[in-house]
C-alpha atoms as a PDB file:
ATOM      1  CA  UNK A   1      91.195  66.550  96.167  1.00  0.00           C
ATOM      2  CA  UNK A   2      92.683  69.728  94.309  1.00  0.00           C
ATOM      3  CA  UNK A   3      92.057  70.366  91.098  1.00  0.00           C
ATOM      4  CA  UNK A   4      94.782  70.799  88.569  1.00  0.00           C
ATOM      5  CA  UNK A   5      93.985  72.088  84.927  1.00  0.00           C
ATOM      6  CA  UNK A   6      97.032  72.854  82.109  1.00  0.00           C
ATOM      7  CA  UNK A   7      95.877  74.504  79.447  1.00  0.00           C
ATOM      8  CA  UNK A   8      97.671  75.691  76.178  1.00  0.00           C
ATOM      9  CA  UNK A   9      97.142  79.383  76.364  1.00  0.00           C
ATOM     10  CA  UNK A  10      97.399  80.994  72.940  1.00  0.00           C
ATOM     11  CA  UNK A  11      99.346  84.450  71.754  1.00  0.00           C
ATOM     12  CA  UNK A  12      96.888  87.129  72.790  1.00  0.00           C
ATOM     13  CA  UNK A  13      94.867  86.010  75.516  1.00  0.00           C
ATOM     14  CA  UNK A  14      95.395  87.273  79.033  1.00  0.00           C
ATOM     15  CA  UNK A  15      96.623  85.423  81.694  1.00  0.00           C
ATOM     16  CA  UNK A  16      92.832  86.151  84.025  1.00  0.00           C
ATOM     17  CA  UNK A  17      89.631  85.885  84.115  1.00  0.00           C
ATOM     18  CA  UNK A  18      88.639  89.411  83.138  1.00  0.00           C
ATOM     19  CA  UNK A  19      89.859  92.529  81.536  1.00  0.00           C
ATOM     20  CA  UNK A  20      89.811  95.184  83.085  1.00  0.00           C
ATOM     21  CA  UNK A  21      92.315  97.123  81.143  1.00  0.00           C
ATOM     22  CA  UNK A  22      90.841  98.653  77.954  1.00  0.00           C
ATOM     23  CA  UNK A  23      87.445  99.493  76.310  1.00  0.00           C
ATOM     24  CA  UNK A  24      88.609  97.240  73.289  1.00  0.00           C
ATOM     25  CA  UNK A  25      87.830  93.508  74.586  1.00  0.00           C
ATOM     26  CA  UNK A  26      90.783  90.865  74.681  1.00  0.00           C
ATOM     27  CA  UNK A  27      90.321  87.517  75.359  1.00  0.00           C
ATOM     28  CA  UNK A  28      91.149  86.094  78.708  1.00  0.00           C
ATOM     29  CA  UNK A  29      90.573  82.602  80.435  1.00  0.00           C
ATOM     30  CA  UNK A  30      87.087  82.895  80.406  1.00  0.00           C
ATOM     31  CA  UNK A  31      86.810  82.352  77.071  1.00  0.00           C
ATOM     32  CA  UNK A  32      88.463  79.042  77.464  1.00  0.00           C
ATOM     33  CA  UNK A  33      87.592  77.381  80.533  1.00  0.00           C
ATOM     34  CA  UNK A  34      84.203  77.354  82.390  1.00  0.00           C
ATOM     35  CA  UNK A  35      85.335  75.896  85.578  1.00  0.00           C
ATOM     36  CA  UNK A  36      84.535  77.583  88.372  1.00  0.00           C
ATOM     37  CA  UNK A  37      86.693  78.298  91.481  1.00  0.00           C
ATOM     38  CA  UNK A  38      90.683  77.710  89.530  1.00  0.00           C
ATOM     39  CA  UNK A  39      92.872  80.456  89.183  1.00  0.00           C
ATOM     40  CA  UNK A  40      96.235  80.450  87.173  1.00  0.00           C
ATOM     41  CA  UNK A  41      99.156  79.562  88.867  1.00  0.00           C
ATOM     42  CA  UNK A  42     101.673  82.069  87.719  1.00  0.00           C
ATOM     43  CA  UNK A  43     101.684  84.277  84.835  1.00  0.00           C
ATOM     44  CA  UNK A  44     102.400  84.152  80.802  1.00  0.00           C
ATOM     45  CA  UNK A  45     102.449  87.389  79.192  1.00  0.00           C
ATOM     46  CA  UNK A  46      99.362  88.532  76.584  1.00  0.00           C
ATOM     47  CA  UNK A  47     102.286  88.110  73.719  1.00  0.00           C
ATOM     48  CA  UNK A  48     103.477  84.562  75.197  1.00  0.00           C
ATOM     49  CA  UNK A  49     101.803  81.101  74.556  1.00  0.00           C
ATOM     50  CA  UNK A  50     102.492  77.820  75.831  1.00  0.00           C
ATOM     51  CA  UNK A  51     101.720  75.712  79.256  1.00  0.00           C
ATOM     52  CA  UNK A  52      99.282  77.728  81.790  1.00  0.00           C
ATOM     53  CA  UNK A  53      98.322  75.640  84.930  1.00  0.00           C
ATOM     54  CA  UNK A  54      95.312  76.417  86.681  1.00  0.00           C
ATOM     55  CA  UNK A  55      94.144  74.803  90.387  1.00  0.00           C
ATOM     56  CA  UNK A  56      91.751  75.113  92.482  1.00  0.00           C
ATOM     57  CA  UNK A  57      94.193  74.547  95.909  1.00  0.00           C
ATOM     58  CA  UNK A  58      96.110  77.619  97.226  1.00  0.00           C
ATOM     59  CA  UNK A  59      99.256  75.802  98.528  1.00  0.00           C
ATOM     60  CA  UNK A  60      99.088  74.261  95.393  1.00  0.00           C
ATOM     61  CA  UNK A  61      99.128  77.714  93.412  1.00  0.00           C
ATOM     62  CA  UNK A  62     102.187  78.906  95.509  1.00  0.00           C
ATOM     63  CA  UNK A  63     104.183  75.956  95.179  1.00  0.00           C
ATOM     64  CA  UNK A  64     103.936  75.878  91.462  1.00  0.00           C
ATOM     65  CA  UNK A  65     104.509  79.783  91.232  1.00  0.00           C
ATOM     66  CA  UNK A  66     106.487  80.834  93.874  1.00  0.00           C
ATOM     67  CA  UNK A  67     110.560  80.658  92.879  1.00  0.00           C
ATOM     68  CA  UNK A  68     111.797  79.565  96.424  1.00  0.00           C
ATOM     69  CA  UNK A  69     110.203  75.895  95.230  1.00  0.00           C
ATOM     70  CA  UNK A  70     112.471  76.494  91.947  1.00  0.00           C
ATOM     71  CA  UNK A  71     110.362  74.730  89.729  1.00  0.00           C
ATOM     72  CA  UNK A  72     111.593  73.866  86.458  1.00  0.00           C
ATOM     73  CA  UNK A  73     109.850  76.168  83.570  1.00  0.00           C
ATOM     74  CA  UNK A  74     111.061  75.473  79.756  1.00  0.00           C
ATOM     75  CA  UNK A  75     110.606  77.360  77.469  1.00  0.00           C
ATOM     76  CA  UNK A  76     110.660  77.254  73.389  1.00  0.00           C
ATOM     77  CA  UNK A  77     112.341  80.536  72.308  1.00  0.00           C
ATOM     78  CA  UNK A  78     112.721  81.959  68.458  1.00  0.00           C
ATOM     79  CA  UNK A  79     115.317  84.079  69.107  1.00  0.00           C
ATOM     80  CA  UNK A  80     116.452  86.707  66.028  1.00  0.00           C
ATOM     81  CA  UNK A  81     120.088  86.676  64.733  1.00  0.00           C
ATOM     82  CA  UNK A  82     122.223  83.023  66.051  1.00  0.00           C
ATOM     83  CA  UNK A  83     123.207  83.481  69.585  1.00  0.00           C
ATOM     84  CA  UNK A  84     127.075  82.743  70.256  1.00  0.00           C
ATOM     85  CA  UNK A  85     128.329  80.002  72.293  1.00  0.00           C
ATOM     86  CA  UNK A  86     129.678  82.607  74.810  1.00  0.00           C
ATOM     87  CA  UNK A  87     125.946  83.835  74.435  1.00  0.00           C
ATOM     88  CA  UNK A  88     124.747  80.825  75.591  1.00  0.00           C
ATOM     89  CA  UNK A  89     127.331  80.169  78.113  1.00  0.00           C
ATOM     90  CA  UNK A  90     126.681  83.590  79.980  1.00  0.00           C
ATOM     91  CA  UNK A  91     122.920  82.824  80.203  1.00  0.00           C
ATOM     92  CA  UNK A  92     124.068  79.278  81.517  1.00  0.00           C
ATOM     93  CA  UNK A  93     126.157  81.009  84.177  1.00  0.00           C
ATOM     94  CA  UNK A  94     123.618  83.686  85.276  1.00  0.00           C
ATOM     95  CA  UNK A  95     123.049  87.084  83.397  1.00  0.00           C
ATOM     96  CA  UNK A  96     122.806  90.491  84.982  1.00  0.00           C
ATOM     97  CA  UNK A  97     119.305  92.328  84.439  1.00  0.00           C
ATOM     98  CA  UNK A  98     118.669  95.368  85.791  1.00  0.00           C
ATOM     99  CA  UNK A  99     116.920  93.581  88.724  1.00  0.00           C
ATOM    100  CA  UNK A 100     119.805  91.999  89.465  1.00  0.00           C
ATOM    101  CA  UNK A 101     121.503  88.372  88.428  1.00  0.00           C
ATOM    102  CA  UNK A 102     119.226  85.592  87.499  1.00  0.00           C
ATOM    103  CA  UNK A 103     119.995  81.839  88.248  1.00  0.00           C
ATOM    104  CA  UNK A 104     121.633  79.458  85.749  1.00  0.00           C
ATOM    105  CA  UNK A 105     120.209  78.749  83.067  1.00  0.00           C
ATOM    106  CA  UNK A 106     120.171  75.797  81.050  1.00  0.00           C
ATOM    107  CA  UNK A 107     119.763  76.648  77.408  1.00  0.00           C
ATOM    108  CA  UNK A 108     120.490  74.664  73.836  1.00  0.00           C
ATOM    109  CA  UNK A 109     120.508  75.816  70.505  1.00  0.00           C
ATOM    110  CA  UNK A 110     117.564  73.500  69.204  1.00  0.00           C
ATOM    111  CA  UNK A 111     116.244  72.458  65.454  1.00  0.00           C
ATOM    112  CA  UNK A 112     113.084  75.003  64.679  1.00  0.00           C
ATOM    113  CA  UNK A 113     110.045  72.640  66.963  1.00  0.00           C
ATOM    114  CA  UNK A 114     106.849  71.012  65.296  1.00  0.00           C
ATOM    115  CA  UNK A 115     104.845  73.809  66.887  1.00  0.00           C
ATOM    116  CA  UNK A 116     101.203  75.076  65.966  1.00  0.00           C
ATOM    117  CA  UNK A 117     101.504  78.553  63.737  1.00  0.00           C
ATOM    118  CA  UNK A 118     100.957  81.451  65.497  1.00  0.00           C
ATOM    119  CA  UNK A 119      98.586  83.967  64.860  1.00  0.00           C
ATOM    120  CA  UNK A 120      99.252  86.216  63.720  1.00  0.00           C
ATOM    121  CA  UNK A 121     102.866  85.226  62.905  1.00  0.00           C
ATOM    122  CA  UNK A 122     105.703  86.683  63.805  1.00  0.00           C
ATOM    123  CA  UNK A 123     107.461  89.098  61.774  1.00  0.00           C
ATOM    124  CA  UNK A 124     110.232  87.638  59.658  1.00  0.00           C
ATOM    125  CA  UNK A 125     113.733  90.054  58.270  1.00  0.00           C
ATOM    126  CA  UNK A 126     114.836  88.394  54.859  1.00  0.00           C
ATOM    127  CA  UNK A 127     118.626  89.688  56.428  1.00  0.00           C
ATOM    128  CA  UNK A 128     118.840  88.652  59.554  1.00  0.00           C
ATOM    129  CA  UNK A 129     118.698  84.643  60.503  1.00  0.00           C
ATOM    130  CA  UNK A 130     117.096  83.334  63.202  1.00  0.00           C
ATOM    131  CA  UNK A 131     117.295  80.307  65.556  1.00  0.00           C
ATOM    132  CA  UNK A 132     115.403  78.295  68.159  1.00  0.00           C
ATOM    133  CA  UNK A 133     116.494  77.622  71.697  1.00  0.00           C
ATOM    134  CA  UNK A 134     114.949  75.581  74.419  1.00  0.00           C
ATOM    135  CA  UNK A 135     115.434  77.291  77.775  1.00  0.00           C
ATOM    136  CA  UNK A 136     114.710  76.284  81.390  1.00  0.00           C
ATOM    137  CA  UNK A 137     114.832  78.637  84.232  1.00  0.00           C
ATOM    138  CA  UNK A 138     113.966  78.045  88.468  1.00  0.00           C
ATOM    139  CA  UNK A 139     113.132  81.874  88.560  1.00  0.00           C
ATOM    140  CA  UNK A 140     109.871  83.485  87.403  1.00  0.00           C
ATOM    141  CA  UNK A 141     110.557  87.329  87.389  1.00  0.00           C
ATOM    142  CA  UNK A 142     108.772  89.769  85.176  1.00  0.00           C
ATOM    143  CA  UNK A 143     109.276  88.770  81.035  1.00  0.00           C
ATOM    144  CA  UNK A 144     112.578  87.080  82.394  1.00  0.00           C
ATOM    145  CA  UNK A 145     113.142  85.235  79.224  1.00  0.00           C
ATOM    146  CA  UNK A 146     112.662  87.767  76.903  1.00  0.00           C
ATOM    147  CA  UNK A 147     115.035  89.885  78.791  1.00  0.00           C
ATOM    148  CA  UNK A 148     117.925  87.378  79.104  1.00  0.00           C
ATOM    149  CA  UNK A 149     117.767  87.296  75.303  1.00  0.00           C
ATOM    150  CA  UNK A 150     117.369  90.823  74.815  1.00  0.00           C
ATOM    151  CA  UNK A 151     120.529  91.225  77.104  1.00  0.00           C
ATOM    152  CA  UNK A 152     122.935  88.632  74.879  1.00  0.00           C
ATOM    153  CA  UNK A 153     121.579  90.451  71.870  1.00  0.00           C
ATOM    154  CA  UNK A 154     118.995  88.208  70.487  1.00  0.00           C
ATOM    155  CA  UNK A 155     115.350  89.616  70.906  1.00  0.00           C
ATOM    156  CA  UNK A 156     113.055  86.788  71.376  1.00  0.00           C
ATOM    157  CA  UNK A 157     110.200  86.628  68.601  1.00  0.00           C
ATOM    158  CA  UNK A 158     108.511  83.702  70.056  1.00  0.00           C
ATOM    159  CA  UNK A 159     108.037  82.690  72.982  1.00  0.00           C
ATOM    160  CA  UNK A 160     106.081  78.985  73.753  1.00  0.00           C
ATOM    161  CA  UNK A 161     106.418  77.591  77.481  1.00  0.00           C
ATOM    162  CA  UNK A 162     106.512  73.554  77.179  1.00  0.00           C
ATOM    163  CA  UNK A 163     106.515  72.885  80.171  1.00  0.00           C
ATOM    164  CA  UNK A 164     106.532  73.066  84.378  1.00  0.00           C
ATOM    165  CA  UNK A 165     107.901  70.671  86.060  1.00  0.00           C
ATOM    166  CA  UNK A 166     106.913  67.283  84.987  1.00  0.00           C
ATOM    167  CA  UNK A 167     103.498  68.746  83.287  1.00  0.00           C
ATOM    168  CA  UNK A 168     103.799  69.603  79.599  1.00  0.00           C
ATOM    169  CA  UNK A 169     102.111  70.600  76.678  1.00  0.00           C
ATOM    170  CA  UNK A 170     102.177  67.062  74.720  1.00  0.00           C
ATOM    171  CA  UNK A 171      99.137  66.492  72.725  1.00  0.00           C
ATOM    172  CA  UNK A 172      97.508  69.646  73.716  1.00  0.00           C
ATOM    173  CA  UNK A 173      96.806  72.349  70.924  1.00  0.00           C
ATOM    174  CA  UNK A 174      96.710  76.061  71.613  1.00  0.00           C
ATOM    175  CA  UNK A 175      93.061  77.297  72.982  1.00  0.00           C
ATOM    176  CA  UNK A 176      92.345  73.260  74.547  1.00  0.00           C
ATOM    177  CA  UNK A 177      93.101  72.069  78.460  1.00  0.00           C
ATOM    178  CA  UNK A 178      92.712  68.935  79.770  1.00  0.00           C
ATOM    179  CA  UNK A 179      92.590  67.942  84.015  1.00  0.00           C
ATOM    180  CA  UNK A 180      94.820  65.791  85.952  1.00  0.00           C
ATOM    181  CA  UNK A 181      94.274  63.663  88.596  1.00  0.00           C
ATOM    182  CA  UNK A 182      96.231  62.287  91.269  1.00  0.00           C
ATOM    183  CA  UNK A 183      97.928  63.462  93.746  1.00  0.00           C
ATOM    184  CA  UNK A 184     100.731  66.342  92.921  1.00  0.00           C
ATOM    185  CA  UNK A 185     104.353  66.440  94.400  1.00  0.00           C
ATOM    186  CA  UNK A 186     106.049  69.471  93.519  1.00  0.00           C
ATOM    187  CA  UNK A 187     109.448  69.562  94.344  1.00  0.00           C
END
């Protein structure tokens, strides 16, 4: 039976098992979860938090990352200034990057989410507002959220994924994971 961990990674630790980037040590998975044999099932960037899964099965692991199974990612985004509703309405249509279009998107302007505080926080501008939005996407390219923003004009300053599919991060803090069982259909 495959294993299946989700774990809440928090802002600053990488998205492995090691670092082999630096001479100044970062935290990575390691520091969180002593299972041997699971590997993370996509990616979140260092400067990302939110819903990591982790398995132990390899079909598993491609079904949940790779974007021909368009599974459902959400995301909590603090965006900076208040996106327009033609803002919103182009990243619901599909936004050009410069790799190319990305799917629809389904995105809503959403009251500012009982999240954990992030450390450290992010950095506030007494002049310039700033909203929440809760975005899904079927696509998984490289810091694809934080580009779609960048490209309507509203930077993202935080960035929290709630959830894959059906799995979310619901009574999970930041740093903690927890196992399922069953048996997994990904569609």
């Amino acid at each position: 039976m495959a294993r299946l961990i989700l774990f809440n990674k928090p802002y600053g630790v990488l998205s492995q098992f090691t670092d082999r980037g630096t001479q100044t040590t970062r935290q990575t998975l390691s520091d969180f979860i002593k299972i041997p044999g699971v590997y993370p099932a996509g990616r979140l960037d260092r400067d990302s938090e939110g819903l990591l899964l982790l398995t132990d099965d390899g079909r598993l692991q491609a079904r949940i990352a790779d974007p021909r199974f368009k599974l459902p990612k959400t995301y909590l985004v603090q965006v900076e200034g208040e996106p327009s509703e033609a803002s919103l309405e182009a990243l619901r249509s599909g936004i050009r990057l410069n790799d190319g279009l990305t799917r629809p998107a389904q995105v809503d302007r959403i009251d500012d989410p009982a999240l954990w505080q992030r450390d450290p926080p992010i950095r506030v501008r007494k002049s310039i507002p700033d909203c929440w939005l809760r975005l899904t996407i079927r696509e998984g390219r490289n810091r694809q959220v934080r580009r779609m923003t960048a490209a309507i004009g509203n930077p993202t300053l935080r960035l929290v994924r709630w959830s894959i599919g059906s799995w979310n991060l619901e009574g999970l803090p930041p740093g903690e994971w927890q196992e399922v069982t069953g048996r997994f259909d990904i569609r």
